[in-house]
Protein backbone atom coordinates (compact mmCIF):
# COMPACT_ATOMS: atom_id res chain seq x y z
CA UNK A 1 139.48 -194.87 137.96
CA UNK A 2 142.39 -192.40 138.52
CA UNK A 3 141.82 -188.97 138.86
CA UNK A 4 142.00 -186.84 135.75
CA UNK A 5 145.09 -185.77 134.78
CA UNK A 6 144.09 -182.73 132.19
CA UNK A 7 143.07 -179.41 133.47
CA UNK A 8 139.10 -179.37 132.80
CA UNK A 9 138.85 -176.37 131.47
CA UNK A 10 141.59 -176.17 128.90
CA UNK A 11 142.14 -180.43 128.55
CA UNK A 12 145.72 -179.71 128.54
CA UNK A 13 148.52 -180.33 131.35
CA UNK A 14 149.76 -177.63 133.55
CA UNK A 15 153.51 -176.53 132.95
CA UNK A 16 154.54 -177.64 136.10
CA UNK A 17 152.54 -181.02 135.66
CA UNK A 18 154.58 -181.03 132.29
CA UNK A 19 157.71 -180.27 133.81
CA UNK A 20 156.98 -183.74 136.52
CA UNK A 21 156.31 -185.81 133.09
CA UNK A 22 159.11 -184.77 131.84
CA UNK A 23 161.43 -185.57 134.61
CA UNK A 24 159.95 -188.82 135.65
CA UNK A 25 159.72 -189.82 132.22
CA UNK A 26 163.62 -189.32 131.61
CA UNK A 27 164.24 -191.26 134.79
CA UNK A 28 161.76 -194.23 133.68
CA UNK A 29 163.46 -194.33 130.67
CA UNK A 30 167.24 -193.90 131.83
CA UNK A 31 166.20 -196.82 134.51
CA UNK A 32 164.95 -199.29 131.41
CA UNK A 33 161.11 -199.35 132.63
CA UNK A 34 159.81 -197.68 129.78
CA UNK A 35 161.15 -197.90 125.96
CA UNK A 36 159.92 -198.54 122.38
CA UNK A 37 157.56 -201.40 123.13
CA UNK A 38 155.71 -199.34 126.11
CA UNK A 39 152.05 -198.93 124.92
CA UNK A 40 150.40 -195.84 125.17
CA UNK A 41 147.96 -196.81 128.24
CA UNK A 42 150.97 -197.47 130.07
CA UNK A 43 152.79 -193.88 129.59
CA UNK A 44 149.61 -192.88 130.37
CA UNK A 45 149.26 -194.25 133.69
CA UNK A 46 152.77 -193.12 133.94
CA UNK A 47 152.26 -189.49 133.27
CA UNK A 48 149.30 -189.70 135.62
CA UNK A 49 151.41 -191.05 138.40
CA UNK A 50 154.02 -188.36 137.84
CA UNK A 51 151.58 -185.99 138.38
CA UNK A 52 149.61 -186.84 141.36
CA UNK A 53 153.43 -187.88 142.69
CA UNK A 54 153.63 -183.90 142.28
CA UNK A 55 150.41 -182.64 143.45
CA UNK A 56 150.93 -184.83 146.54
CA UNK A 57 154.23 -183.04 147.20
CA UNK A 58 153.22 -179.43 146.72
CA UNK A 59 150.44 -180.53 149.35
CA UNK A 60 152.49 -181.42 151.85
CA UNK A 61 155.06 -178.52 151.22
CA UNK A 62 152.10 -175.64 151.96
CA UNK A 63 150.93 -177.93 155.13
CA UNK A 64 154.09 -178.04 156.50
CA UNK A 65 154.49 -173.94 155.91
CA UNK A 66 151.09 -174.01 157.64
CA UNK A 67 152.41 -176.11 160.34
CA UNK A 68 155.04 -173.33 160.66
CA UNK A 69 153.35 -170.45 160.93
CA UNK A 70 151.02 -171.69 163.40
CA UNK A 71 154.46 -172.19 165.41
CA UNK A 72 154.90 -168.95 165.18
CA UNK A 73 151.81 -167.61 165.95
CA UNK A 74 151.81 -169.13 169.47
């Protein structure tokens, strides 16, 4: 199972994990993957991969920041 999506606490999105739907949704649907006969489990899985798509990039943004200031350090 994918990880969850919804904050735990609150059960609802973060505004930047909105703001990734959003985008990747209008792309989706300018593209022709998704449209009036996509089922709900399907944006669903969609929004989730938006998400982690996110998550995964604002990781690797603060470890390569990391990676720089340990440059500097030395």
């Amino acid at each position: 199972m994918p990880r969850k999506v919804k904050d735990p606490i609150t059960g609802k999105l973060s505004r930047q994990d909105r703001s990734a739907w959003t985008n990747y949704r209008r792309e989706l649907e300018a593209n022709g993957t998704i449209g009036m006969s996509t089922t709900e489990e399907q944006l669903l899985h969609y929004r989730r991969e938006a998400v982690l798509k996110r998550r995964m990039a604002h990781k690797a943004r603060i470890q390569k920041e990391m990676e720089r200031l340990e440059g500097l350090e030395a």
